[in-house]
N, C-alpha and C. Protein backbone atom coordinates (compact mmCIF):
# COMPACT_ATOMS: atom_id res chain seq x y z
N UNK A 1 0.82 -1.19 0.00
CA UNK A 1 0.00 0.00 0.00
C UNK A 1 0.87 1.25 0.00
N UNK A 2 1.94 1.41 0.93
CA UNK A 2 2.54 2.40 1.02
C UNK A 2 3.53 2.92 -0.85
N UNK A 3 4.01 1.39 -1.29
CA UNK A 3 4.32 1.95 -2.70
C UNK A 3 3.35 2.38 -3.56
N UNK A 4 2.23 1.99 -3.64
CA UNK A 4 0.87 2.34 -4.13
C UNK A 4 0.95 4.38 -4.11
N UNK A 5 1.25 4.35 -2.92
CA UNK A 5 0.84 5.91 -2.57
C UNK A 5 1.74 6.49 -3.05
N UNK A 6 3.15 5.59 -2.96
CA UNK A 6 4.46 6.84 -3.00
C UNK A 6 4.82 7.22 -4.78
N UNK A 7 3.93 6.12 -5.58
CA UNK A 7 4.58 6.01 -6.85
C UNK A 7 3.64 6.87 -7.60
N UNK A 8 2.11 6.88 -6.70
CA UNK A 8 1.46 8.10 -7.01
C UNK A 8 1.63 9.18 -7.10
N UNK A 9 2.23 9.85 -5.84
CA UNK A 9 2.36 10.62 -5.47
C UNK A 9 3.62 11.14 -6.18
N UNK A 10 4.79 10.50 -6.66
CA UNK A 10 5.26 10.68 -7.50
C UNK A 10 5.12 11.21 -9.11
N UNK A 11 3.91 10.90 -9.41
CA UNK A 11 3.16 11.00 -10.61
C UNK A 11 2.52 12.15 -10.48
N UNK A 12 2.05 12.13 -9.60
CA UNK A 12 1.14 13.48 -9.56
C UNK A 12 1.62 14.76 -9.68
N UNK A 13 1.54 15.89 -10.34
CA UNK A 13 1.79 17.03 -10.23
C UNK A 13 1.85 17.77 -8.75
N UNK A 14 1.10 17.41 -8.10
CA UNK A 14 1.38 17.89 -6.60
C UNK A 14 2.11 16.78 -5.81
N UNK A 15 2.77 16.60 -5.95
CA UNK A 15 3.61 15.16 -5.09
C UNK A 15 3.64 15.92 -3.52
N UNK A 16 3.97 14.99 -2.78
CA UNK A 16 3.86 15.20 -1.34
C UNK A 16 5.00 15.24 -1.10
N UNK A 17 5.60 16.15 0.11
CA UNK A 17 6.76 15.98 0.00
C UNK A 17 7.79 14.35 0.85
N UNK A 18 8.85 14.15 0.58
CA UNK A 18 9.66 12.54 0.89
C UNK A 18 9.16 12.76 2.43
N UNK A 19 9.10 14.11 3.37
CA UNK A 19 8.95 13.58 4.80
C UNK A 19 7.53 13.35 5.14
N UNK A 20 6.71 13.04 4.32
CA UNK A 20 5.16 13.24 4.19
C UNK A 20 5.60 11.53 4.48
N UNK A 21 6.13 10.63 3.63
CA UNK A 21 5.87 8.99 4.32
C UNK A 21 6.85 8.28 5.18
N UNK A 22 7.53 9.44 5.85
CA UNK A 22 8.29 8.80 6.99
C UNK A 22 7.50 8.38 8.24
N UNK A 23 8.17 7.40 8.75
CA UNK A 23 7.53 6.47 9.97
C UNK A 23 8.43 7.02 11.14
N UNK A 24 8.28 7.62 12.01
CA UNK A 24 8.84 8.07 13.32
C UNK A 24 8.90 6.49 14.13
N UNK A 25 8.34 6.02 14.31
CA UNK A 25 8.53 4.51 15.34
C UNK A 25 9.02 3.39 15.07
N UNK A 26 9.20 3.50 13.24
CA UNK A 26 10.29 2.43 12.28
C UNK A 26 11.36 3.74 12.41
N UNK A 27 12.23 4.53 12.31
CA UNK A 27 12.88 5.41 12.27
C UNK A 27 13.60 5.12 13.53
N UNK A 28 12.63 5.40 14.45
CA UNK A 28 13.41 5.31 15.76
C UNK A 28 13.65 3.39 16.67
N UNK A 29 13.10 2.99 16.07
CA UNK A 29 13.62 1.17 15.56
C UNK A 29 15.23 1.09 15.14
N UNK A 30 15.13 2.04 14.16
CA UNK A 30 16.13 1.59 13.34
C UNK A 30 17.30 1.87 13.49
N UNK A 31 17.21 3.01 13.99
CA UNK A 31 18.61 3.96 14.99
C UNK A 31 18.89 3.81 16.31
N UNK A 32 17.74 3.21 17.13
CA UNK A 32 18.31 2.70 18.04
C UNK A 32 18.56 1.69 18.85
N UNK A 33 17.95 0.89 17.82
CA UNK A 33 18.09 -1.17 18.30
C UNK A 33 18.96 -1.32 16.95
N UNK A 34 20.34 -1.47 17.05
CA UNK A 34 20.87 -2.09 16.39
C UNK A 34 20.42 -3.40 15.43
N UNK A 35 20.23 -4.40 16.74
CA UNK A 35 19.49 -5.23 15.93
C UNK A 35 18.70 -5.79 14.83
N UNK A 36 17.75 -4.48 15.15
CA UNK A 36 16.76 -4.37 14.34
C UNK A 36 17.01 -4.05 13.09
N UNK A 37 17.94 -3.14 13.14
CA UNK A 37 18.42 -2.46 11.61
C UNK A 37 19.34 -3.76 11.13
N UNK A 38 19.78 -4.56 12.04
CA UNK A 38 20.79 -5.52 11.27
C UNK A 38 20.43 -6.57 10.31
N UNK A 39 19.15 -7.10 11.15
CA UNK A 39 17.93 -7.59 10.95
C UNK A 39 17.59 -7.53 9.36
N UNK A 40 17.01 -6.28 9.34
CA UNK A 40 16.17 -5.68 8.20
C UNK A 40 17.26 -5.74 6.76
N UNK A 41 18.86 -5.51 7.23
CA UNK A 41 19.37 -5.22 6.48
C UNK A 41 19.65 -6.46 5.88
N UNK A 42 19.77 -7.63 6.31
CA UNK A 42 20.47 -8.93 6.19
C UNK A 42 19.02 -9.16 5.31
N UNK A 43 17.59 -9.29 5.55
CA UNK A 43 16.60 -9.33 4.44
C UNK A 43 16.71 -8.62 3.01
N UNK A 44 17.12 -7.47 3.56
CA UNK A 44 16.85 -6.47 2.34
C UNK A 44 18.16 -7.21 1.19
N UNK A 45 19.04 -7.67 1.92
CA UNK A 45 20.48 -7.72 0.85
C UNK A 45 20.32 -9.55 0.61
N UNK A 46 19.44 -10.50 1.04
CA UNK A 46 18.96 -11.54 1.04
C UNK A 46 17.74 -11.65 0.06
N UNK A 47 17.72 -10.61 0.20
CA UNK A 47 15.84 -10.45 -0.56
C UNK A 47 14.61 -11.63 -0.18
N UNK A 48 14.91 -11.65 1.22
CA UNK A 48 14.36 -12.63 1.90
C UNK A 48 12.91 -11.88 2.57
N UNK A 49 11.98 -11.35 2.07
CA UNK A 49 11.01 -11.21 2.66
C UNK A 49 10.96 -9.97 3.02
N UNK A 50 9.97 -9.34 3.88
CA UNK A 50 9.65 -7.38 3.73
C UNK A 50 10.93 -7.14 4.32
N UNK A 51 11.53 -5.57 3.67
CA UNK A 51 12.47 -5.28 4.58
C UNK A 51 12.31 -3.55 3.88
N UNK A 52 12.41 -3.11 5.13
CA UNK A 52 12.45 -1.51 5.16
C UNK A 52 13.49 -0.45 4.54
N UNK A 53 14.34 -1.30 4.30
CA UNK A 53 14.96 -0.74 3.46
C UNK A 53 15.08 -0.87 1.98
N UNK A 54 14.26 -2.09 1.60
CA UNK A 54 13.69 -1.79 0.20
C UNK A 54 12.55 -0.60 -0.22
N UNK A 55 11.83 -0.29 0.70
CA UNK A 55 11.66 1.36 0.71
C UNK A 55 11.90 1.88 2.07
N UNK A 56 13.24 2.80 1.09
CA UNK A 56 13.54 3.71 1.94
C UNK A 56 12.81 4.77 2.06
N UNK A 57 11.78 5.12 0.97
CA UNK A 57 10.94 6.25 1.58
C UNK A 57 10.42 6.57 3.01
N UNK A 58 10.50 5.56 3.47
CA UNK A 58 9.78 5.83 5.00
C UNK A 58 10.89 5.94 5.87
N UNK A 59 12.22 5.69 5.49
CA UNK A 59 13.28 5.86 6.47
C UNK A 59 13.66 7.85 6.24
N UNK A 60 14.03 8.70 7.68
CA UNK A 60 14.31 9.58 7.37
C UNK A 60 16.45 9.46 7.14
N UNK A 61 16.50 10.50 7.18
CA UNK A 61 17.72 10.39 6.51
C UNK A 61 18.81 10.07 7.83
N UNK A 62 18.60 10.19 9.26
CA UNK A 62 19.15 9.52 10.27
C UNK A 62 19.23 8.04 10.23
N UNK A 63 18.24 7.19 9.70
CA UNK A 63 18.07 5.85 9.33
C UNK A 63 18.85 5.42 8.41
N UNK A 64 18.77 6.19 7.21
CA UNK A 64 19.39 5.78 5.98
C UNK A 64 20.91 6.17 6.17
N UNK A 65 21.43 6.99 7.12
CA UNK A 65 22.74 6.91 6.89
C UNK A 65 23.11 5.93 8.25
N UNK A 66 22.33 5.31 8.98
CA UNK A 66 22.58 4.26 10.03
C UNK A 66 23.03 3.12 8.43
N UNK A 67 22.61 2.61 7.82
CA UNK A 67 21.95 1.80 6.86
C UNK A 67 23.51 1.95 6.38
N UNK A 68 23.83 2.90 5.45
CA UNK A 68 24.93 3.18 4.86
C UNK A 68 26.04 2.91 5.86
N UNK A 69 25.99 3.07 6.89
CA UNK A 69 27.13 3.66 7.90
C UNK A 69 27.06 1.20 8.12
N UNK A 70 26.26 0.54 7.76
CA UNK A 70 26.67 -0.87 8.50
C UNK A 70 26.92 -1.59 6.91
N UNK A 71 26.39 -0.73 6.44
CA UNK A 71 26.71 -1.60 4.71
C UNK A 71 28.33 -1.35 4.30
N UNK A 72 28.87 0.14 4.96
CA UNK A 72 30.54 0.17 4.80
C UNK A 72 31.37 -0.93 5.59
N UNK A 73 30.79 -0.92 7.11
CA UNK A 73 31.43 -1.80 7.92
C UNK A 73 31.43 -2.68 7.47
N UNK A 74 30.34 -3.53 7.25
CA UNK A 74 30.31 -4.94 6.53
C UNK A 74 31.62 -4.83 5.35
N UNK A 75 31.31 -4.06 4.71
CA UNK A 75 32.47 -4.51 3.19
C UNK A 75 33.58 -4.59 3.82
N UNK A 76 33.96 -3.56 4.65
CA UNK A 76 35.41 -3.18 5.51
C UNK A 76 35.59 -4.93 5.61
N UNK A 77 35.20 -5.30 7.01
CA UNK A 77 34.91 -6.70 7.34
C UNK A 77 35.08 -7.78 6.36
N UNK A 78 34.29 -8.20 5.12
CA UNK A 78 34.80 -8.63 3.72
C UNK A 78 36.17 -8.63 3.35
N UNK A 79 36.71 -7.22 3.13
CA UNK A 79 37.78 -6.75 2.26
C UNK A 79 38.72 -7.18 3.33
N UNK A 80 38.78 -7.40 4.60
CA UNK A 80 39.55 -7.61 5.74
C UNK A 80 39.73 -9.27 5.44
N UNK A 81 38.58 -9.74 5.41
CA UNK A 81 38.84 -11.31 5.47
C UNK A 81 39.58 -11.49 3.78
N UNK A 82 39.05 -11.08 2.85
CA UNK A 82 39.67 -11.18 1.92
C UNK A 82 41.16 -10.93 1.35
N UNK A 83 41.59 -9.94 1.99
CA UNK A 83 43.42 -9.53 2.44
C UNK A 83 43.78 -10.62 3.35
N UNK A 84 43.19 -10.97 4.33
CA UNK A 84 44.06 -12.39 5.31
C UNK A 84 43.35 -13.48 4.21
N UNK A 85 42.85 -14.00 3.90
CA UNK A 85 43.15 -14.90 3.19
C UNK A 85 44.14 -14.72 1.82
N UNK A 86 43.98 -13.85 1.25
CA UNK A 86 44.92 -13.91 0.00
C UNK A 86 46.33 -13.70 0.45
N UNK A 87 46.77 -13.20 1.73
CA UNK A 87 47.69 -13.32 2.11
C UNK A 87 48.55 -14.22 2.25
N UNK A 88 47.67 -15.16 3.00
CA UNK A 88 48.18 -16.50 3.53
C UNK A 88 48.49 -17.96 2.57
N UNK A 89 47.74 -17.29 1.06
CA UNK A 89 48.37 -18.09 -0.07
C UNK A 89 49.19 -17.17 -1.04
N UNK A 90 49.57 -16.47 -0.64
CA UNK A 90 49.99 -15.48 -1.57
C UNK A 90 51.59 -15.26 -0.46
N UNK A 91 51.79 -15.63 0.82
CA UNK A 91 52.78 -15.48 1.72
C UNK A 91 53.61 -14.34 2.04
N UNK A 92 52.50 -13.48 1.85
CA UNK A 92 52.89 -11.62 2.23
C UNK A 92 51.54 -11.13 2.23
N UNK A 93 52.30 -9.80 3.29
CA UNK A 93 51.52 -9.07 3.11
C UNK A 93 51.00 -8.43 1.37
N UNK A 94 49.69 -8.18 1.35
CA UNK A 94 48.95 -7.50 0.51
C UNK A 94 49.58 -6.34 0.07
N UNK A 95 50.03 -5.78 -1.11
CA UNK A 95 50.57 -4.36 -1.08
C UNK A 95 49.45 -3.47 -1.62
N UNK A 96 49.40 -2.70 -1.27
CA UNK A 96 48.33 -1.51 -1.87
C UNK A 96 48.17 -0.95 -2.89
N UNK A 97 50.03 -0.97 -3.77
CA UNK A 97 50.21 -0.34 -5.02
C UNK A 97 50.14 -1.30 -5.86
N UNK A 98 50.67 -0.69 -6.90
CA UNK A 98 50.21 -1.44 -8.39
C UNK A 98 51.73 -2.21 -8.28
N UNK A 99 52.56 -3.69 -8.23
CA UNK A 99 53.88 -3.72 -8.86
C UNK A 99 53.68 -4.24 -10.18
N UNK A 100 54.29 -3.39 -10.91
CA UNK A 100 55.21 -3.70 -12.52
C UNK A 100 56.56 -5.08 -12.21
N UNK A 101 56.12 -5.47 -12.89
CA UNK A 101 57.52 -6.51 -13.01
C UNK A 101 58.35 -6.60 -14.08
């Protein structure tokens, strides 16, 4: 229902404005139970069922940069395991630059 409204409202010459379908009690879920946002996020990037951050319209922009701010960590985390492992078959450290040989 809520995309129903927002894609309207999009359409429409009078559109409403983005803080017109924010949720104050998903908002404040989301910023301050960790959990919850971890939750939502692991669906949304699973595409496992509703998740609030497949519309972000209802997140205000404190939410959405919670959102951004665990989607960097995560890669960090990734790119971390991915340097110790290539390390450890590769038997050095990772260098950062480009070597020419």
């Amino acid at each position: 229902a809520l995309d129903a409204m927002h894609a309207a409202s999009l359409a429409s010459a009078a559109a409403l404005p983005l803080a017109a379908f924010y949720n104050d009690a998903i908002n404040e879920q989301m910023v301050t139970t960790d959990s919850v946002m971890r939750a939502d996020f692991r669906r949304w990037r699973a595409r496992a069922g509703f998740s609030f951050c497949e519309h972000a319209f209802v997140l205000d922009a404190a939410s959405k940069q919670a959102v951004l701010k665990l989607d960097a960590v995560i890669q960090m985390h990734n790119e971390f395991e991915n340097a110790v492992i290539q390390s450890v078959f590769t038997r050095g450290a990772p260098s950062p630059f480009l070597v020419l040989r």
